[in-house]
Protein backbone atom coordinates (compact mmCIF):
# COMPACT_ATOMS: atom_id res chain seq x y z
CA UNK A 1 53.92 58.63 23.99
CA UNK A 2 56.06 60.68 25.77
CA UNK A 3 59.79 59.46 27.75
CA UNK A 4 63.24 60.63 28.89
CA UNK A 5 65.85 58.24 27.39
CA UNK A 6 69.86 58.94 28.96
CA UNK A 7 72.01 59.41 25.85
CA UNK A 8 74.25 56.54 27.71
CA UNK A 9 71.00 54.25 27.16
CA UNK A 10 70.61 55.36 23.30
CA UNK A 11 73.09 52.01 22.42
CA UNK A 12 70.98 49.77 24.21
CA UNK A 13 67.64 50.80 22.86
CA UNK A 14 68.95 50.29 19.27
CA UNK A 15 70.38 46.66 20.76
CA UNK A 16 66.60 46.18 21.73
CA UNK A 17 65.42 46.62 18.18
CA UNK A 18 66.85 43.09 17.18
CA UNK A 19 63.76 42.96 14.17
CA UNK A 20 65.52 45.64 12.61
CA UNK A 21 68.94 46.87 11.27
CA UNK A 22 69.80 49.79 12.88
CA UNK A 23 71.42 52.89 10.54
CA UNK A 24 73.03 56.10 11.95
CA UNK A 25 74.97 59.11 10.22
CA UNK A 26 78.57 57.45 9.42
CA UNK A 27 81.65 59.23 7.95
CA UNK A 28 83.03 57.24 5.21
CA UNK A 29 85.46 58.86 2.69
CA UNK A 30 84.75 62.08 3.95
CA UNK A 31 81.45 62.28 3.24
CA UNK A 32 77.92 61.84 6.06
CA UNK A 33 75.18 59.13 5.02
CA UNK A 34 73.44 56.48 6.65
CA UNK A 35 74.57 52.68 6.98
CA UNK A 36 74.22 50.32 9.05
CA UNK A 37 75.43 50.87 12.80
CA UNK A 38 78.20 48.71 13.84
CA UNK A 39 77.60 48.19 17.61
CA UNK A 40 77.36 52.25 18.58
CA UNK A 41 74.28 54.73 17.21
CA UNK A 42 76.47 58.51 17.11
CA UNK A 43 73.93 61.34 16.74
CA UNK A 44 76.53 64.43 17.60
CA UNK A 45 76.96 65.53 14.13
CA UNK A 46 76.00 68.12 11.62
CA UNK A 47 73.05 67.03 8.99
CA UNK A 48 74.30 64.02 6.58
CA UNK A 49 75.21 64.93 3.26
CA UNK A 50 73.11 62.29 1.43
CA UNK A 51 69.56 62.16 2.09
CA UNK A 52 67.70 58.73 3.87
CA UNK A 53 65.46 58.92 0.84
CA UNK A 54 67.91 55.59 -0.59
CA UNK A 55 65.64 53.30 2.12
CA UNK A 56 63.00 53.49 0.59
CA UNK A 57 63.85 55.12 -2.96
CA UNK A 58 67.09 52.51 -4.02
CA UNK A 59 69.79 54.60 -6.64
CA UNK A 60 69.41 51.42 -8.52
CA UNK A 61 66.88 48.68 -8.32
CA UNK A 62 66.05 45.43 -10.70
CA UNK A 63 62.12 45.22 -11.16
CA UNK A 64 62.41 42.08 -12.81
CA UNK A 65 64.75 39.17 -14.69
CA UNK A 66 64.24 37.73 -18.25
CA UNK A 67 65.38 34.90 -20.08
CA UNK A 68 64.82 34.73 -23.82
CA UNK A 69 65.66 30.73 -25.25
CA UNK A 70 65.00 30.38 -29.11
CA UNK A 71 61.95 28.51 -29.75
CA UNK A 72 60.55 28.99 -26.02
CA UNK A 73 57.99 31.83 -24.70
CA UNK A 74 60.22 34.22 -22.66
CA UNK A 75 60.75 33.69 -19.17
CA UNK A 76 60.26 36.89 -16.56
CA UNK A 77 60.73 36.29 -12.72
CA UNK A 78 59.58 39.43 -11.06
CA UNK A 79 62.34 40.65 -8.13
CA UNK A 80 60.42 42.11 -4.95
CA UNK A 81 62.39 43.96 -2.46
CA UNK A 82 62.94 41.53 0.62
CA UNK A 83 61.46 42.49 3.35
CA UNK A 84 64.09 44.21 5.55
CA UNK A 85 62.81 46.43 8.38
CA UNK A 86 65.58 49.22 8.59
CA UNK A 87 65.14 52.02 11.81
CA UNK A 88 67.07 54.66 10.57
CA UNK A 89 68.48 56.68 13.37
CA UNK A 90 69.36 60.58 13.60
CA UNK A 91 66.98 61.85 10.36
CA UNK A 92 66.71 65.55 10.72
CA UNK A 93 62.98 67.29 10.38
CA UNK A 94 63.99 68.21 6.58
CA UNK A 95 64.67 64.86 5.15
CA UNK A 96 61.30 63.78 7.41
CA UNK A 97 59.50 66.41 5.24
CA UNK A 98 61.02 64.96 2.14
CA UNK A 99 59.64 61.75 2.95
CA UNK A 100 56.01 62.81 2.98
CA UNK A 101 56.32 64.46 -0.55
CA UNK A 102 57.99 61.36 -1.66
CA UNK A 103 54.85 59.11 -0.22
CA UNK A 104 53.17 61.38 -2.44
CA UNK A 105 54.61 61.56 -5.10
CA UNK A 106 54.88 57.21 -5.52
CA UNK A 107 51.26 56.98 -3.38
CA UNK A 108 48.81 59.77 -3.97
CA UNK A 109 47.72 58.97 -7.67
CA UNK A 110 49.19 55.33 -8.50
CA UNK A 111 50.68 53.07 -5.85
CA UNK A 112 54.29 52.09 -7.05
CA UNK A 113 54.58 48.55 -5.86
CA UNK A 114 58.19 48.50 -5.28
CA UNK A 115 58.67 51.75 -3.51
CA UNK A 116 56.16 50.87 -0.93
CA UNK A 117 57.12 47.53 0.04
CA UNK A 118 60.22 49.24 1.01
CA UNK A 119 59.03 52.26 2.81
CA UNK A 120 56.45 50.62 4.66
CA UNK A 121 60.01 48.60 5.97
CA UNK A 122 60.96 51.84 7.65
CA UNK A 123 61.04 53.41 10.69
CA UNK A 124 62.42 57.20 10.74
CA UNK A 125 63.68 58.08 14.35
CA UNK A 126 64.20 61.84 13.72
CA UNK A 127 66.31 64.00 16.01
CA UNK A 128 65.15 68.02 16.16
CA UNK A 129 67.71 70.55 15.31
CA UNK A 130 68.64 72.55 18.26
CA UNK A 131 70.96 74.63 16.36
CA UNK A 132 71.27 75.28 12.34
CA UNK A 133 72.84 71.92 10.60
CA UNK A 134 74.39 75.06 8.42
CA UNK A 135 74.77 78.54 6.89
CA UNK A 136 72.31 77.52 3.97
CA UNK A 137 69.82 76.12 5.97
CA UNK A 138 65.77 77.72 5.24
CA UNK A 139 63.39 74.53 6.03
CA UNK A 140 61.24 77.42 7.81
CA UNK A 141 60.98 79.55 4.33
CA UNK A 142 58.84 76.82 2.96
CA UNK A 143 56.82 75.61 5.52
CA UNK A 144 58.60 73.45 7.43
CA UNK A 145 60.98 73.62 11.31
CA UNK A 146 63.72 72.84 13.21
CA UNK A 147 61.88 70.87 14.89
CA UNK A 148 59.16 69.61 12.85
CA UNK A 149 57.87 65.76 13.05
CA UNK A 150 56.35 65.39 9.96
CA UNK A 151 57.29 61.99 8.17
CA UNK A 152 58.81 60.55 11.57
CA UNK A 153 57.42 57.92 13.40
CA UNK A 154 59.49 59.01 16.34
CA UNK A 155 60.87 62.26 17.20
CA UNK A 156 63.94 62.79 20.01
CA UNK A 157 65.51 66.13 21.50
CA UNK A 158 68.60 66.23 22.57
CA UNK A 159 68.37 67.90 26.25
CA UNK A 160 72.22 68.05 27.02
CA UNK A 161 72.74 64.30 28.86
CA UNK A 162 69.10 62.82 27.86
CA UNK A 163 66.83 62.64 24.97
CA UNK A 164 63.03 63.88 24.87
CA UNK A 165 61.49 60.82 22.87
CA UNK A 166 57.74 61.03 21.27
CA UNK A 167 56.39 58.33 20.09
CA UNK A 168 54.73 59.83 16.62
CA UNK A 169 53.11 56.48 14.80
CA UNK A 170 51.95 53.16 15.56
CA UNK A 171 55.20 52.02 14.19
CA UNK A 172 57.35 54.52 16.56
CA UNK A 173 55.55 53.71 19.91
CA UNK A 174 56.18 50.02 19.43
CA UNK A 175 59.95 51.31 18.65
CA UNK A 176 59.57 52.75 21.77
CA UNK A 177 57.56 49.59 23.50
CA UNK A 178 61.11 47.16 22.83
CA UNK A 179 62.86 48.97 25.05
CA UNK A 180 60.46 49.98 27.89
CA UNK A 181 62.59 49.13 30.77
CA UNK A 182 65.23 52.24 29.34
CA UNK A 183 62.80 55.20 29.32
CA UNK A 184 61.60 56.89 32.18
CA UNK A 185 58.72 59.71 32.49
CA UNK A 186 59.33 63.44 31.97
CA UNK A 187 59.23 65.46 34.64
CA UNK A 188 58.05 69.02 34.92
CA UNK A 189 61.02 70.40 34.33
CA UNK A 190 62.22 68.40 31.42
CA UNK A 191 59.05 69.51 29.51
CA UNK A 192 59.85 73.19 30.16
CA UNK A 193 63.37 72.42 29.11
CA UNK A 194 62.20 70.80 25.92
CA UNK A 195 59.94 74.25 25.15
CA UNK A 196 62.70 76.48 25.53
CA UNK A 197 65.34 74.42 23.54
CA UNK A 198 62.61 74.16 20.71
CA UNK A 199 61.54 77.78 20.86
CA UNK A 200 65.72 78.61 20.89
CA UNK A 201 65.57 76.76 18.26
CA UNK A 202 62.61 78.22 15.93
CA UNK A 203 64.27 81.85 17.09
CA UNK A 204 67.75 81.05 15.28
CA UNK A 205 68.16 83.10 12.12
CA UNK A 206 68.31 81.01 8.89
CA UNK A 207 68.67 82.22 5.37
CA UNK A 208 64.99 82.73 3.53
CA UNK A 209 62.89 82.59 0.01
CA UNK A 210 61.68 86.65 0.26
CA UNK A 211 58.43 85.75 -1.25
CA UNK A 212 57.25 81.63 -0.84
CA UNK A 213 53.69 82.38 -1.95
CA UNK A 214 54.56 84.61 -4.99
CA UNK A 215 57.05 81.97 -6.56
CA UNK A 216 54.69 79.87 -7.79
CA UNK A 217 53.23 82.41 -10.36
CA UNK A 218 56.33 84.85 -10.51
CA UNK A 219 58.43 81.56 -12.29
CA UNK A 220 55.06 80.66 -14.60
CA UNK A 221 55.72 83.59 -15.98
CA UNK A 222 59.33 83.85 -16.07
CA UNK A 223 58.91 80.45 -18.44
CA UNK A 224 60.79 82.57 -21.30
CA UNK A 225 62.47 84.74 -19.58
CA UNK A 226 66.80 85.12 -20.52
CA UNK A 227 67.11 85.26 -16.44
CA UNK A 228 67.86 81.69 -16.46
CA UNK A 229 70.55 81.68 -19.08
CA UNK A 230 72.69 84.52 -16.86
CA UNK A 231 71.88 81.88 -13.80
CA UNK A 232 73.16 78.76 -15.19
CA UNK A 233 76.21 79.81 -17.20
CA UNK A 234 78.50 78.63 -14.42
CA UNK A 235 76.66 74.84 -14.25
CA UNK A 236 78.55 72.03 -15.36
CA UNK A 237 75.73 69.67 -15.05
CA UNK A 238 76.64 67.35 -12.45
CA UNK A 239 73.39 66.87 -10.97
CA UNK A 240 75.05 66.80 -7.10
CA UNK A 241 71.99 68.82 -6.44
CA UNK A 242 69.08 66.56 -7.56
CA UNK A 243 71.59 63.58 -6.73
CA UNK A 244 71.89 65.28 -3.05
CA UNK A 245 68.37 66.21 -2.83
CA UNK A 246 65.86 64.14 -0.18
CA UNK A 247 62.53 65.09 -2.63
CA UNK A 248 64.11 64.86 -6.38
CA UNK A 249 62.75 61.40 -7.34
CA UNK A 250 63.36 61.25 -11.27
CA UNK A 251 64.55 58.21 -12.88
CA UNK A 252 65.17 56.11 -15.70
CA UNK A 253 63.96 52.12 -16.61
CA UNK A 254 66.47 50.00 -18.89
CA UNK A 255 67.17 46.48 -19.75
CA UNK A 256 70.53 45.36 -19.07
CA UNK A 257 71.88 42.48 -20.92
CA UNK A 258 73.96 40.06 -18.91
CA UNK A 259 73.78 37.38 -22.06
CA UNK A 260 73.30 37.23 -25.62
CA UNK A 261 73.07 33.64 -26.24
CA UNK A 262 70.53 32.90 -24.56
CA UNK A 263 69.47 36.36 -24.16
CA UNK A 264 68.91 37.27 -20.33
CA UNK A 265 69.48 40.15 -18.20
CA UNK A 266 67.06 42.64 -16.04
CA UNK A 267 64.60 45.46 -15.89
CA UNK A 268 66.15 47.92 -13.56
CA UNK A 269 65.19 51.32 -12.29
CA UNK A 270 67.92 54.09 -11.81
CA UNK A 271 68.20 57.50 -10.58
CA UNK A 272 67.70 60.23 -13.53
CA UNK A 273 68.57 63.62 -13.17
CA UNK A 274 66.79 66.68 -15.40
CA UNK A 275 70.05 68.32 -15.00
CA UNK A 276 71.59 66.30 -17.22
CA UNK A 277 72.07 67.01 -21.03
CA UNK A 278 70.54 63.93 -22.32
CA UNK A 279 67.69 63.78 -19.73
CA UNK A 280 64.79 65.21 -22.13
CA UNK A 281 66.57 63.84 -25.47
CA UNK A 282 64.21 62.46 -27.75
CA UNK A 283 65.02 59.49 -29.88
CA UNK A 284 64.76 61.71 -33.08
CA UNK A 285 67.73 64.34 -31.26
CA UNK A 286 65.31 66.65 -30.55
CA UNK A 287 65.78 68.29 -26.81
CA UNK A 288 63.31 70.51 -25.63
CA UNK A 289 65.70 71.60 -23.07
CA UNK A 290 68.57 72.18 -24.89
CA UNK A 291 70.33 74.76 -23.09
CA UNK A 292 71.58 74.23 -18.81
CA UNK A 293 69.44 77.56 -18.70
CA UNK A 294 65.91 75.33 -19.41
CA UNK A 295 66.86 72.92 -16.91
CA UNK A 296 67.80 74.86 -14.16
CA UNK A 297 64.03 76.81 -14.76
CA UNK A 298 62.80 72.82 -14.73
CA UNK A 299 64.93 72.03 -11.50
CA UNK A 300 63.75 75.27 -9.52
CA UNK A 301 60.12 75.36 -11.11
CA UNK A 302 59.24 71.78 -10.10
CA UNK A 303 60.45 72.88 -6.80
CA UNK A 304 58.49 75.68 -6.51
CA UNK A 305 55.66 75.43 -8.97
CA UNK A 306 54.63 72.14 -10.49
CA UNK A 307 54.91 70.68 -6.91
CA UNK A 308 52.86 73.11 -5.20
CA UNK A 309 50.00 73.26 -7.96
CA UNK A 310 49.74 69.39 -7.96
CA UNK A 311 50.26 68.94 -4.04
CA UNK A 312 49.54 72.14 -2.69
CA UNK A 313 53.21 72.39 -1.01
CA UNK A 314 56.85 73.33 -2.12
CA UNK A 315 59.00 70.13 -2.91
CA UNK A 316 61.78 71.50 -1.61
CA UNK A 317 62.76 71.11 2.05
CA UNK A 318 65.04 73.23 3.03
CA UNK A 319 67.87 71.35 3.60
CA UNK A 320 70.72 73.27 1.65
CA UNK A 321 72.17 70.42 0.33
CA UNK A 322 72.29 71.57 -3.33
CA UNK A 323 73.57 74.74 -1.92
CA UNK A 324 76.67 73.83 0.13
CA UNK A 325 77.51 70.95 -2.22
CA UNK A 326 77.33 72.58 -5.62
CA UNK A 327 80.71 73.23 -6.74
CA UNK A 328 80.13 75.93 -9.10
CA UNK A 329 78.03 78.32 -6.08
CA UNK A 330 74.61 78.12 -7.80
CA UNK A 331 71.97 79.11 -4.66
CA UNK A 332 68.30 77.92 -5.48
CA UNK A 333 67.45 80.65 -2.65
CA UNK A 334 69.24 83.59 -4.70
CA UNK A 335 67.75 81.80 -7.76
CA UNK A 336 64.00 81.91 -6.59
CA UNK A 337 64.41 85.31 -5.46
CA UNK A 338 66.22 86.69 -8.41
CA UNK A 339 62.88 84.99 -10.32
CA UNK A 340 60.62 86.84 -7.88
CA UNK A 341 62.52 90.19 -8.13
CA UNK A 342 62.61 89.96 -11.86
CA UNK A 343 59.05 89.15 -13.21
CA UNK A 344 57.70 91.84 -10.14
């Protein structure tokens, strides 16, 4: 499915979606994400700094209750996610390609219950990037485009005063269907326009990985290799970039207390991140990745390596985040290249 949708009509459409709640880019506190639309859906912005990958993938999430009363069996009440259909406005082809490796990665070998009755919630209405979203964008040195569809259910182009609008899924052509009466049919020339603003758009020079295919074996056997010391002495271990990431998906399961007598609290699942000091610690103190050095080589080799052999595609998306936002200048490009370089 195929329309022209007036940018002055973009309001209205989102007003015709009244089974969903409507998100958009928002600044708040300096800082681009998604949230819920208050009346007006704003699409002339850069790319967000957080990722959409919360809709479906929750920082924090409570799988289930428990009550423990002395001389009674324990009581658990499992805690679904409701079922809140979110369209999610303005997604750029990046964080689309970071939701198919996240489908994979909680779909392809064991359904996880909780992640899909979310995602299966959401509608991505992606918006191609006519122009780089920034100077450490590289979505086309693994794979991907600046104006890619893959993960969207619908995909727009901005042509100046109007929007090029493909319906992608079942989901994105009934998007589409709510608001009939606001689209009209492409002419002609609005398809010719749409070829040369995505070819203008493929054509734009973007930063690059020298050697995708190599990576893979070039960091197996860098595995020991004092590189990664030299490349993580300035980390502090934040974990912006994992935190910022639209693919990382690590995370941790504990029982929080909210009583003692009678015991109750909750099962919840929270974000991890492997660039943390305590993220491998065992319970004896042993840590197999002691040093920043052995988890950047996890970060950047589950990227680039685990990823690929068990999906047969890099994790990462090219979306720069971890780039831009890391505040100590650590570049997983210069990284993976260095890596390449090295072991050649």
């Amino acid at each position: 499915m195929e329309m022209i949708l007036g940018k002055t009509k973009l309001d209205e459409w989102a007003a015709a979606l009244s089974d969903y709640t409507i998100s958009a880019p928002v600044m708040e506190d300096g800082i681009w994400s998604y949230k819920a639309s208050k009346g007006s859906v704003q699409l002339d912005h850069a790319n967000t700094t957080q990722p959409p990958k919360g809709f479906s993938f929750p920082q924090r999430e409570v799988f289930f209750s428990f009550e423990q009363i002395k001389g009674e069996p324990p009581k658990l009440t499992q805690k679904l996610p409701k079922a809140t259909r979110h369209a999610v406005f303005g997604v750029r082809p990046c964080d689309g390609a970071g939701s198919v490796r996240m489908d994979k990665v909680f779909g392809d070998h064991v359904e996880d219950t909780y992640y899909h009755a979310r995602r299966s919630n959401v509608a991505y209405v992606g918006l191609a990037c006519n122009k780089s979203q920034g100077i450490n964008c590289f979505c086309q040195s693994v794979g991907g485009s600046p104006v890619a569809s893959d993960g969207m259910d619908v995909l727009m182009t901005d042509l100046g005063d109007r929007y090029f609008v493909v319906g992608l899924t079942k989901t994105g052509k009934a998007l589409m269907a709510a608001g009939e009466s606001l689209f009209v049919k492409p002419s002609v020339a609005d398809r010719e326009q749409l070829e040369r603003t995505h070819a203008d758009a493929i054509a734009q020079p973007q930063r690059a990985i020298q050697d995708l295919k190599a990576a893979p074996a070039k960091l197996k056997a860098s595995f020991d290799s004092p590189i990664w010391e030299d490349m993580a002495r300035a980390c502090i271990g934040c974990g912006v970039c994992t935190f910022l990431c639209p693919t990382c998906h690590c995370f941790d399961i504990n029982d929080e207390n909210t009583s003692a007598t009678p015991l109750k609290g909750s099962r919840v699942r929270t974000w991890d991140n492997c660039q943390f000091a305590d993220f491998t610690m065992h319970t004896s103190g042993h840590n197999p990745r002691e040093s920043q050095g052995s988890r950047l080589r996890q970060r950047v080799s589950h990227k680039f390596l685990y990823f690929q052999e068990n999906f047969g595609m890099p994790q990462c998306t090219g979306c720069g985040r971890c780039i831009s936002e890391c505040s100590v200048g650590i570049d997983i490009i210069s990284v993976v290249n260095k890596v390449v370089e090295h072991a050649g």
